[in-house]
PDB file of N, CA and C in Angstrom:
ATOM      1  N   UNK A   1      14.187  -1.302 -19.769  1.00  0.00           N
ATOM      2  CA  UNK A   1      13.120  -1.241 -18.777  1.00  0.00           C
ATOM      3  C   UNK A   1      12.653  -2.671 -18.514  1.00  0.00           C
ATOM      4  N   UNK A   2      12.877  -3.024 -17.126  1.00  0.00           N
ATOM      5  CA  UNK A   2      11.913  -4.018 -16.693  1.00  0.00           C
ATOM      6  C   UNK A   2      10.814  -4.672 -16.784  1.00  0.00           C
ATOM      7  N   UNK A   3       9.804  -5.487 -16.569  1.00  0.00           N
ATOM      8  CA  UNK A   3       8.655  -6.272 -16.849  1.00  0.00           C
ATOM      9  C   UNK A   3       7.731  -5.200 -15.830  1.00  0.00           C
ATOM     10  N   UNK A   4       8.111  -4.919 -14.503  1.00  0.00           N
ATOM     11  CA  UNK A   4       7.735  -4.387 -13.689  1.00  0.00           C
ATOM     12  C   UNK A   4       6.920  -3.358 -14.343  1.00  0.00           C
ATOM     13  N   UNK A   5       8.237  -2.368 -14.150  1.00  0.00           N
ATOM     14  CA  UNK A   5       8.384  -1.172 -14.461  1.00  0.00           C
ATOM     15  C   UNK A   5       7.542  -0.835 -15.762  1.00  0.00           C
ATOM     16  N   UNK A   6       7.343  -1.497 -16.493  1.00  0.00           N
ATOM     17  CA  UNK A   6       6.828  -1.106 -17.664  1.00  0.00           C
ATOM     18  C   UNK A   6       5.284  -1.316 -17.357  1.00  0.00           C
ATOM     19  N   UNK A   7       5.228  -2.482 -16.619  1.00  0.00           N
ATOM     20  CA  UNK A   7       3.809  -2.376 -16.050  1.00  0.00           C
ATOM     21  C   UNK A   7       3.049  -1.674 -14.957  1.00  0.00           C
ATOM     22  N   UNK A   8       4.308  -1.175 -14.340  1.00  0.00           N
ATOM     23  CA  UNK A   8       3.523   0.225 -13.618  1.00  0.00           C
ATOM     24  C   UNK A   8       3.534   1.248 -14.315  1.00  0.00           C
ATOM     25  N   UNK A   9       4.211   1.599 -15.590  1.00  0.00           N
ATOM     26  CA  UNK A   9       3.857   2.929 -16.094  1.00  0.00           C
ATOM     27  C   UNK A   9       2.156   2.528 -16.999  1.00  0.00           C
ATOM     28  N   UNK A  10       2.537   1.360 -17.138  1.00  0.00           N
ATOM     29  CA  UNK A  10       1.129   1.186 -17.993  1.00  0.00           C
ATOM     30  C   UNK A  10      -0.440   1.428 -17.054  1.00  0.00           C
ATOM     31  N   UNK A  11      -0.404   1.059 -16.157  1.00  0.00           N
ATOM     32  CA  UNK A  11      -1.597   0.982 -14.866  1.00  0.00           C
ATOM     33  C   UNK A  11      -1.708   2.298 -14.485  1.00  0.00           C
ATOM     34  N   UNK A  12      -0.586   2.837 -14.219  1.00  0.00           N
ATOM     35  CA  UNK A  12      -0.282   4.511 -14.201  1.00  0.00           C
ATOM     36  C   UNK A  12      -1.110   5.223 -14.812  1.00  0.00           C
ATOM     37  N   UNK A  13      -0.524   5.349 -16.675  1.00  0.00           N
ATOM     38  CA  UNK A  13      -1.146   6.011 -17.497  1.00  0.00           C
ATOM     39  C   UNK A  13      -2.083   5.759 -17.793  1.00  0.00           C
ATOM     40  N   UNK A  14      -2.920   4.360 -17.774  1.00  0.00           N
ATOM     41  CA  UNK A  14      -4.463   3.719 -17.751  1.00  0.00           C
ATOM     42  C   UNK A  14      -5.431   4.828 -16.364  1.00  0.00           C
ATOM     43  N   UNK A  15      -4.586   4.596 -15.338  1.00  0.00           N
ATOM     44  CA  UNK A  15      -5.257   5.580 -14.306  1.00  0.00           C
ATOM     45  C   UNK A  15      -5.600   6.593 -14.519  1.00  0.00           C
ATOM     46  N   UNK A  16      -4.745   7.670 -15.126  1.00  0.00           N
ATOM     47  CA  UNK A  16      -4.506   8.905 -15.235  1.00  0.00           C
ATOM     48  C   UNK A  16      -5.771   9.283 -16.567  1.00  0.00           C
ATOM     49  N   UNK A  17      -5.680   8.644 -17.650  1.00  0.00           N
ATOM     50  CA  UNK A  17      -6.481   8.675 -18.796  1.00  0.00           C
ATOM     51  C   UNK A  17      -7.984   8.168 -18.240  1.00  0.00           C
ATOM     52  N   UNK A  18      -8.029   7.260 -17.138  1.00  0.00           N
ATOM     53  CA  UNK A  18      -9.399   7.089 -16.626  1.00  0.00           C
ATOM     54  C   UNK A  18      -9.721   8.327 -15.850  1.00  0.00           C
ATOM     55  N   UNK A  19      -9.323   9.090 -15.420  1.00  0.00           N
ATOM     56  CA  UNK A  19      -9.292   9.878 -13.996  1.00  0.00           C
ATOM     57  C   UNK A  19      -9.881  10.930 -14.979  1.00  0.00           C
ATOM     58  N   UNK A  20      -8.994  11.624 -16.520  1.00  0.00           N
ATOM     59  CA  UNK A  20      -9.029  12.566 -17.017  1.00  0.00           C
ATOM     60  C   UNK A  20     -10.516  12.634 -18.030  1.00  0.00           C
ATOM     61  N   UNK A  21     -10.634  11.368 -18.035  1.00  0.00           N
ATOM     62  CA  UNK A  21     -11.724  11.504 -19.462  1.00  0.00           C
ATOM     63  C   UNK A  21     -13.176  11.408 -18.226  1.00  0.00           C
ATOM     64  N   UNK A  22     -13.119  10.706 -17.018  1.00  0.00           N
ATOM     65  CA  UNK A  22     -14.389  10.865 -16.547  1.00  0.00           C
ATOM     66  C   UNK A  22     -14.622  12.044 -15.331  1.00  0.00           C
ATOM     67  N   UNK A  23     -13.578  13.003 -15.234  1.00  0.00           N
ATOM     68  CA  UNK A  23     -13.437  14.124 -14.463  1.00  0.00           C
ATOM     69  C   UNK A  23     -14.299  15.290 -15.759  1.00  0.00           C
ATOM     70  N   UNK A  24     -13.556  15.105 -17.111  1.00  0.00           N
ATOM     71  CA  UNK A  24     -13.892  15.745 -18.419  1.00  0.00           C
ATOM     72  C   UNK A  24     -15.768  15.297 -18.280  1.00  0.00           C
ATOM     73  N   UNK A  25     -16.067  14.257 -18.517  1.00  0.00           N
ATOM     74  CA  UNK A  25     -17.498  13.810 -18.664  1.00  0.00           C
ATOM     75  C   UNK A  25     -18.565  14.413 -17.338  1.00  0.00           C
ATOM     76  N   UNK A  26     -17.788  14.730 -16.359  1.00  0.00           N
ATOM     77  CA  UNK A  26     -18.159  14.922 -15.004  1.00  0.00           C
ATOM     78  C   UNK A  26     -18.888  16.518 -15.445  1.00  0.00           C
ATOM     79  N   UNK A  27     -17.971  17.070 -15.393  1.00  0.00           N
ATOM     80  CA  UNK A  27     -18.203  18.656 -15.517  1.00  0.00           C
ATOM     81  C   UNK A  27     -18.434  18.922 -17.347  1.00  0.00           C
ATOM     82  N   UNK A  28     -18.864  18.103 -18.183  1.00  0.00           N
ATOM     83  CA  UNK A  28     -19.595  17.959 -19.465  1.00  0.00           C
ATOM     84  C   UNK A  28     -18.726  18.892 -20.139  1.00  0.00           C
ATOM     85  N   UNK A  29     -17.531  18.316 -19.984  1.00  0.00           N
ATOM     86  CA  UNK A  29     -16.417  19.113 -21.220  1.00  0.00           C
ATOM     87  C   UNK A  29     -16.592  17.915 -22.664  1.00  0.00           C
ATOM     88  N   UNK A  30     -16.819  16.937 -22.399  1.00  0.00           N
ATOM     89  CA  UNK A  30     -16.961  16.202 -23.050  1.00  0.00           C
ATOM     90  C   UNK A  30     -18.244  14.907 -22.905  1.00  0.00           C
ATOM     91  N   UNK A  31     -18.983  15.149 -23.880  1.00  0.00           N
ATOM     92  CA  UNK A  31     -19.938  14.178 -24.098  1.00  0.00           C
ATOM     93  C   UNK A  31     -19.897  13.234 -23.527  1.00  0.00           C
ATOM     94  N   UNK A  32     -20.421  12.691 -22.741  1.00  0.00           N
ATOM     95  CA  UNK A  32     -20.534  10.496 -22.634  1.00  0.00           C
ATOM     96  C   UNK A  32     -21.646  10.656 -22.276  1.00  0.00           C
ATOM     97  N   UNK A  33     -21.966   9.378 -22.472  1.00  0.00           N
ATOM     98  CA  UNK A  33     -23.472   8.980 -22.335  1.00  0.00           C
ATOM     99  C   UNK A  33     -23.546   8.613 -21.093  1.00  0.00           C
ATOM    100  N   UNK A  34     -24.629   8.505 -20.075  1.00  0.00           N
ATOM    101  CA  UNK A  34     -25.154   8.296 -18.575  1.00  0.00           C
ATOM    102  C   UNK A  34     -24.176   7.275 -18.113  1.00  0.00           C
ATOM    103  N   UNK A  35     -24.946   6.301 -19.156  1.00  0.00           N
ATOM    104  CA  UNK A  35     -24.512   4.709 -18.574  1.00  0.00           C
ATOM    105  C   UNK A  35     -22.604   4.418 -18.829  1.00  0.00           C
ATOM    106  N   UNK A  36     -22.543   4.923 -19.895  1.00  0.00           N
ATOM    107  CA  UNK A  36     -20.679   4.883 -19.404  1.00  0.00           C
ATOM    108  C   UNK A  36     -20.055   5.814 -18.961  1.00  0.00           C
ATOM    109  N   UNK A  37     -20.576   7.241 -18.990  1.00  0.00           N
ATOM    110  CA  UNK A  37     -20.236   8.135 -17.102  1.00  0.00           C
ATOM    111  C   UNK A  37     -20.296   7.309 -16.025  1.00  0.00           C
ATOM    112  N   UNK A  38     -21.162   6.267 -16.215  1.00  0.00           N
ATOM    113  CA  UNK A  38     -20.940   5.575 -14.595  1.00  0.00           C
ATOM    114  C   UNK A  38     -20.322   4.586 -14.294  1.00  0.00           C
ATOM    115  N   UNK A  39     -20.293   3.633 -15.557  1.00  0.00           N
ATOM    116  CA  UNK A  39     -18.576   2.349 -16.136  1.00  0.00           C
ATOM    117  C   UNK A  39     -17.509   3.230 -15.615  1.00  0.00           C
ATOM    118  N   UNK A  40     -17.650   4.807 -15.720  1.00  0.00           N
ATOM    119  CA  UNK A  40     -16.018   5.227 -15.878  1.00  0.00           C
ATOM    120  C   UNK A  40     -15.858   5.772 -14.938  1.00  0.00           C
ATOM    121  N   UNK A  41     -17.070   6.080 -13.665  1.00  0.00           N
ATOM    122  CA  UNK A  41     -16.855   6.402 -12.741  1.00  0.00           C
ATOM    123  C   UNK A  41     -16.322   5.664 -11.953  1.00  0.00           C
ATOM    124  N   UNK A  42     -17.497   4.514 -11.550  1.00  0.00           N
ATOM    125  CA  UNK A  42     -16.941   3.347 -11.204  1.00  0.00           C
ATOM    126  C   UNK A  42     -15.709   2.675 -11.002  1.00  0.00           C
ATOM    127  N   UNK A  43     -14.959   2.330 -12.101  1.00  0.00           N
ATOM    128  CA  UNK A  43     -13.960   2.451 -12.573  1.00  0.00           C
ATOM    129  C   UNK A  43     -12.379   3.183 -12.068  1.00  0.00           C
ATOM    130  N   UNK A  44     -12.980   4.551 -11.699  1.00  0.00           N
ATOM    131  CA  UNK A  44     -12.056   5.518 -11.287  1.00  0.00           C
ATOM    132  C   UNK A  44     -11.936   5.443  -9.779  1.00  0.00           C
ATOM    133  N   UNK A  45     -13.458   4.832  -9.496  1.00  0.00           N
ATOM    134  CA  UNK A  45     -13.451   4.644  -7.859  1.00  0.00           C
ATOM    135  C   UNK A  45     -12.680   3.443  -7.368  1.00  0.00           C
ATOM    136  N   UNK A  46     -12.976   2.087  -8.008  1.00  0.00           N
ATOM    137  CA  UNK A  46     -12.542   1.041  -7.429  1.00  0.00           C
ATOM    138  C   UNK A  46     -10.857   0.989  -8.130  1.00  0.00           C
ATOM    139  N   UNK A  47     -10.447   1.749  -9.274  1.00  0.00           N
ATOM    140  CA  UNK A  47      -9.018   1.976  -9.182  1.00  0.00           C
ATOM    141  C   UNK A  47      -8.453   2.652  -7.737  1.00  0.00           C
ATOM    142  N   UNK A  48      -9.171   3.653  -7.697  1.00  0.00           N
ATOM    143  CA  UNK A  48      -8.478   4.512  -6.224  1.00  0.00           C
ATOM    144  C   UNK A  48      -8.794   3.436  -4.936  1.00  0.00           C
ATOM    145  N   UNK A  49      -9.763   2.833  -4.988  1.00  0.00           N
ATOM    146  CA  UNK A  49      -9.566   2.066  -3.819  1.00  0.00           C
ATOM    147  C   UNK A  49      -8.392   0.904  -3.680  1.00  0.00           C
ATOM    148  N   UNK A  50      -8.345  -0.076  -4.867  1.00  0.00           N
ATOM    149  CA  UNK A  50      -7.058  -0.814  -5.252  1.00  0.00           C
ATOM    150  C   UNK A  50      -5.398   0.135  -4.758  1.00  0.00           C
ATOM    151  N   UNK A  51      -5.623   1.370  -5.027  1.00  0.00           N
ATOM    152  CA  UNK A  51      -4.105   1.890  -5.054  1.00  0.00           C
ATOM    153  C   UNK A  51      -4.361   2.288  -3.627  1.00  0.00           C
ATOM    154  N   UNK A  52      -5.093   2.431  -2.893  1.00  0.00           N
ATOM    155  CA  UNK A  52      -4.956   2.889  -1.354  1.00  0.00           C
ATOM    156  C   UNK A  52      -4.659   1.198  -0.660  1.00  0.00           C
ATOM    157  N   UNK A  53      -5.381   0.096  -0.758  1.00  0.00           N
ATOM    158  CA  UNK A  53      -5.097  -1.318  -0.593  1.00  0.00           C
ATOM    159  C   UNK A  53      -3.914  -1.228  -0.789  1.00  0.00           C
ATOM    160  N   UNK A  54      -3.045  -1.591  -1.789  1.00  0.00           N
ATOM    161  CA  UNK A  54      -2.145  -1.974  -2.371  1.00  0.00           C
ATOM    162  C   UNK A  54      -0.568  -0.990  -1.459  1.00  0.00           C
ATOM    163  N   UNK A  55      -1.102   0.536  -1.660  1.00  0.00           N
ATOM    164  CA  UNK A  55      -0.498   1.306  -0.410  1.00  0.00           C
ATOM    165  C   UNK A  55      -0.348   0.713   1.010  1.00  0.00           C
ATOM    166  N   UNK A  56      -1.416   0.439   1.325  1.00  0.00           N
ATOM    167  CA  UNK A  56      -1.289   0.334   2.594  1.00  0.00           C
ATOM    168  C   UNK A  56      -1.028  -0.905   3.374  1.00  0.00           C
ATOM    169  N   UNK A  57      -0.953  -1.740   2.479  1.00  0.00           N
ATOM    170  CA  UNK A  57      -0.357  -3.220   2.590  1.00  0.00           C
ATOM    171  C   UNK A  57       0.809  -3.474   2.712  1.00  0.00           C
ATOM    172  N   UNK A  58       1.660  -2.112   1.444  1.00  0.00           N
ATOM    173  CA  UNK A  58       3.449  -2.565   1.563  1.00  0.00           C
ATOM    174  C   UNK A  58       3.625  -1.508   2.864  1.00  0.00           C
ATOM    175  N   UNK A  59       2.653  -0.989   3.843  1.00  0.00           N
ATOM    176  CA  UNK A  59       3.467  -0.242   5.099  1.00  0.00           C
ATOM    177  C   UNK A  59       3.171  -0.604   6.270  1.00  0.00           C
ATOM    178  N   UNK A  60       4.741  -0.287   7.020  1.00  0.00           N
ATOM    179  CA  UNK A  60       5.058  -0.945   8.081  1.00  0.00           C
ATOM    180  C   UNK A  60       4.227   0.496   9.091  1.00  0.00           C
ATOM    181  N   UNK A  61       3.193   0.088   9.788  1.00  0.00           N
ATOM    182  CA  UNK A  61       2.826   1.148  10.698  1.00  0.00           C
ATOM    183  C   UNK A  61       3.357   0.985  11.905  1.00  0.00           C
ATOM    184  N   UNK A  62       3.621  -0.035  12.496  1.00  0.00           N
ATOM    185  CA  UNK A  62       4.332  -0.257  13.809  1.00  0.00           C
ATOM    186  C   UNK A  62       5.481  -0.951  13.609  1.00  0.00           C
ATOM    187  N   UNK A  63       6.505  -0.306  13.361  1.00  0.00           N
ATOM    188  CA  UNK A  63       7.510  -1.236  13.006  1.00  0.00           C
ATOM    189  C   UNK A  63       8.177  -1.775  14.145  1.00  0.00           C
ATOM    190  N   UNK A  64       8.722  -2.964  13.843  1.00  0.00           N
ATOM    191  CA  UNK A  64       9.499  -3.701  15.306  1.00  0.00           C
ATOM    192  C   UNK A  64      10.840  -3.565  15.751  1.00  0.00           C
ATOM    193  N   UNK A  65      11.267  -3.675  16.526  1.00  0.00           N
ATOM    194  CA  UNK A  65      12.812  -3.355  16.810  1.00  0.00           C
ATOM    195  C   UNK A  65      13.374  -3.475  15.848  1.00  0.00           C
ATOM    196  N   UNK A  66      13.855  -4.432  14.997  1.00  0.00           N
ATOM    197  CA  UNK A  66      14.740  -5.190  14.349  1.00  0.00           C
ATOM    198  C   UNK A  66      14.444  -3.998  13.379  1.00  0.00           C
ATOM    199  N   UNK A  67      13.657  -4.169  12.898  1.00  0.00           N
ATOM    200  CA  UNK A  67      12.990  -3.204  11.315  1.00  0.00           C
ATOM    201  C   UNK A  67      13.412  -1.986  11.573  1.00  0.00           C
ATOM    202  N   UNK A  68      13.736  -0.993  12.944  1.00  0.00           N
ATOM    203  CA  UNK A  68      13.801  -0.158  13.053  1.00  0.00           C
ATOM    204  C   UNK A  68      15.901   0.813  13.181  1.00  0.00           C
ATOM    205  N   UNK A  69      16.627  -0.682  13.310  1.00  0.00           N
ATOM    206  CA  UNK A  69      17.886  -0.528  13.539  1.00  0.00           C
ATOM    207  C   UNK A  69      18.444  -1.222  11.858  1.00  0.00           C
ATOM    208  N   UNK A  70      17.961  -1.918  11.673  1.00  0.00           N
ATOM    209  CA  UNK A  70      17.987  -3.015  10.777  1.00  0.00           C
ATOM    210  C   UNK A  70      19.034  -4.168  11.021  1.00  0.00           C
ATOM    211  N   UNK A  71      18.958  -4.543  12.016  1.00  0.00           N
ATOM    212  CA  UNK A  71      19.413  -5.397  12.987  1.00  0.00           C
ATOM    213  C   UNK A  71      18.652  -6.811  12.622  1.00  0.00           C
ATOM    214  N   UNK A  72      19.041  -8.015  12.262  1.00  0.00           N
ATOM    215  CA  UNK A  72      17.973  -9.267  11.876  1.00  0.00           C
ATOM    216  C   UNK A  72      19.041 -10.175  13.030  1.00  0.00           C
ATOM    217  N   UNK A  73      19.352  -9.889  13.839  1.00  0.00           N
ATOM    218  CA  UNK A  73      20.080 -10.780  14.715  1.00  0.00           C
ATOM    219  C   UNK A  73      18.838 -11.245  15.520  1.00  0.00           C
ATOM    220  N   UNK A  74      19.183 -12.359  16.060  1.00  0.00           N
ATOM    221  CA  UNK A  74      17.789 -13.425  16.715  1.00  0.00           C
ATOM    222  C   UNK A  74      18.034 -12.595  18.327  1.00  0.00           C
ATOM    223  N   UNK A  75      17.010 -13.109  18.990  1.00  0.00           N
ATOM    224  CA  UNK A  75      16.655 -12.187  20.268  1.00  0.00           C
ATOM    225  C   UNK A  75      16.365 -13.959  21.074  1.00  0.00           C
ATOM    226  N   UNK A  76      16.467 -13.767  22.699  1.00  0.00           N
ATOM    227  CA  UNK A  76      17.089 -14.852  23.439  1.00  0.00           C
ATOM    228  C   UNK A  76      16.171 -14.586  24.774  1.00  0.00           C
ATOM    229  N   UNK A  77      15.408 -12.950  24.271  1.00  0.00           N
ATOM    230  CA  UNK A  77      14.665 -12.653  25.698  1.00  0.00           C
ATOM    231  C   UNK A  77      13.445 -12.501  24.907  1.00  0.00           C
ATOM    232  N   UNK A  78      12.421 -12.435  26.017  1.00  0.00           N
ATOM    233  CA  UNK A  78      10.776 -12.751  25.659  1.00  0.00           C
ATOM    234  C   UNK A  78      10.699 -11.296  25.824  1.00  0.00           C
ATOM    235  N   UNK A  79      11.291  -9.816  25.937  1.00  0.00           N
ATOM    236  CA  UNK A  79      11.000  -9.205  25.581  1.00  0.00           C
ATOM    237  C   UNK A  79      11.058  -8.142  24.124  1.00  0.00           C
ATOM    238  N   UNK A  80      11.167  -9.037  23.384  1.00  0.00           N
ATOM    239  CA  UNK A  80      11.581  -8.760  22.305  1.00  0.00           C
ATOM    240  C   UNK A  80      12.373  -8.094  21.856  1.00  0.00           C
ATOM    241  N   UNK A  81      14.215  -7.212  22.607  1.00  0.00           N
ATOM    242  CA  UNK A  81      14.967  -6.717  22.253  1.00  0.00           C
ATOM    243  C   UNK A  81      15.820  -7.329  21.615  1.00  0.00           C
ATOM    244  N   UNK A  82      16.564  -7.234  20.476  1.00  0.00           N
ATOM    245  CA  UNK A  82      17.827  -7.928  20.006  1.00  0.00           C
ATOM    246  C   UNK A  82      18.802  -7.780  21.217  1.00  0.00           C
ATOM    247  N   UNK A  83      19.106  -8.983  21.339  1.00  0.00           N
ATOM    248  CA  UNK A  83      20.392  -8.751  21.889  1.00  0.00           C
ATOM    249  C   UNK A  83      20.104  -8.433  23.680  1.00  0.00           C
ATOM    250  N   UNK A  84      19.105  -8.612  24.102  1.00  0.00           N
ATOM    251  CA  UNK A  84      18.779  -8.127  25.790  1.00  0.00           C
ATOM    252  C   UNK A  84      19.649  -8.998  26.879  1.00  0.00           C
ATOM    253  N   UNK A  85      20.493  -8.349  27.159  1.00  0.00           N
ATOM    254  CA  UNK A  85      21.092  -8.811  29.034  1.00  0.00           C
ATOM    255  C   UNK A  85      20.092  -8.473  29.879  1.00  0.00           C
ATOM    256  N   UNK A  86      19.256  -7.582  29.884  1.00  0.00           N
ATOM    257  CA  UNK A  86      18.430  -7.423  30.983  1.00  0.00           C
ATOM    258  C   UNK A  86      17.848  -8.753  31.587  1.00  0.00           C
ATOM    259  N   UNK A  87      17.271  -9.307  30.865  1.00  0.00           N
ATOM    260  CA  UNK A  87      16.332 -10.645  30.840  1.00  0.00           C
ATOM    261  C   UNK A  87      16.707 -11.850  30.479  1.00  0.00           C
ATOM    262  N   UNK A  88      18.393 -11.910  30.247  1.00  0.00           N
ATOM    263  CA  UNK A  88      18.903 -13.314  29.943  1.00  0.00           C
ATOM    264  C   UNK A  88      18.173 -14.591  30.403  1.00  0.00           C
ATOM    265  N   UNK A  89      18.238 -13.957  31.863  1.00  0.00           N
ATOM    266  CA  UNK A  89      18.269 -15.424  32.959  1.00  0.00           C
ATOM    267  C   UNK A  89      17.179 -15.619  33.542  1.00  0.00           C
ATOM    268  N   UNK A  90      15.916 -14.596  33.270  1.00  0.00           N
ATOM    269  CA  UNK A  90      14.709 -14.567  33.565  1.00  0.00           C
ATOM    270  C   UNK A  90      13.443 -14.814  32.569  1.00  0.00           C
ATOM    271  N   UNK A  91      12.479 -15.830  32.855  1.00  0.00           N
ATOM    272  CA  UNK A  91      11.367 -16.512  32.497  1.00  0.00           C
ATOM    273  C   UNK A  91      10.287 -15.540  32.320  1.00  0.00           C
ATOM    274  N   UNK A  92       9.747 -15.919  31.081  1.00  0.00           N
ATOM    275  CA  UNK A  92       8.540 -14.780  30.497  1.00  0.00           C
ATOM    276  C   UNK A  92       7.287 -14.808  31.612  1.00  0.00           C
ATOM    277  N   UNK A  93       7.154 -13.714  32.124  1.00  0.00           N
ATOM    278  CA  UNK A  93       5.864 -13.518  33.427  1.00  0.00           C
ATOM    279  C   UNK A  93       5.088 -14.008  32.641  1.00  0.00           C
ATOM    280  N   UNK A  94       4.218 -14.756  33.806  1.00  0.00           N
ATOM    281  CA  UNK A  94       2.426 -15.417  33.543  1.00  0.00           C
ATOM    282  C   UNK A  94       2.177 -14.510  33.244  1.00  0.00           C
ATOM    283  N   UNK A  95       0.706 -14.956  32.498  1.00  0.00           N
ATOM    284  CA  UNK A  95      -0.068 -14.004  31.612  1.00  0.00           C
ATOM    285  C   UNK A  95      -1.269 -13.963  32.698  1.00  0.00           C
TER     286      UNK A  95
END
């Protein structure tokens, strides 16, 4: 196992054991005291916000031509197609 890998199972199971013991404290299956019900709430919140960040950072929501064929060939027209004859010989319209 990888450096990675071993460190996402670790953040993982840190999550999961945070999620379980202050879901448990939530509905008073288990004892905690006020003030670290709310360390561990806390906790459980700004983890879930980190993993929605972190989600939504590695995704492509509009992906671009290239990304979509997987085509990395360079483009020659200002309309951004790989590869366009349409627009060889014609100048990007004023804005």
């Amino acid at each position: 196992m990888d450096k990675e890998s071993a460190l996402f199972y670790v953040v993982l199971i840190l999550f999961a054991i945070t999620g379980i013991v202050t879901i448990l404290g939530l509905v008073q299956k288990v004892m905690i005291e006020k003030k670290y019900l709310n360390a561990l709430f806390s906790a459980l919140i700004l983890e879930l916000i980190a993993a929605v960040l972190y989600l939504f950072s590695n995704t492509e929501f509009f992906p671009t031509p290239n990304s979509l064929t997987g085509n990395r060939t360079s483009t020659n027209c200002w309309c951004s197609v790989p590869n366009c004859r349409r627009h060889s010989g014609i100048s990007r319209p004023a804005n």
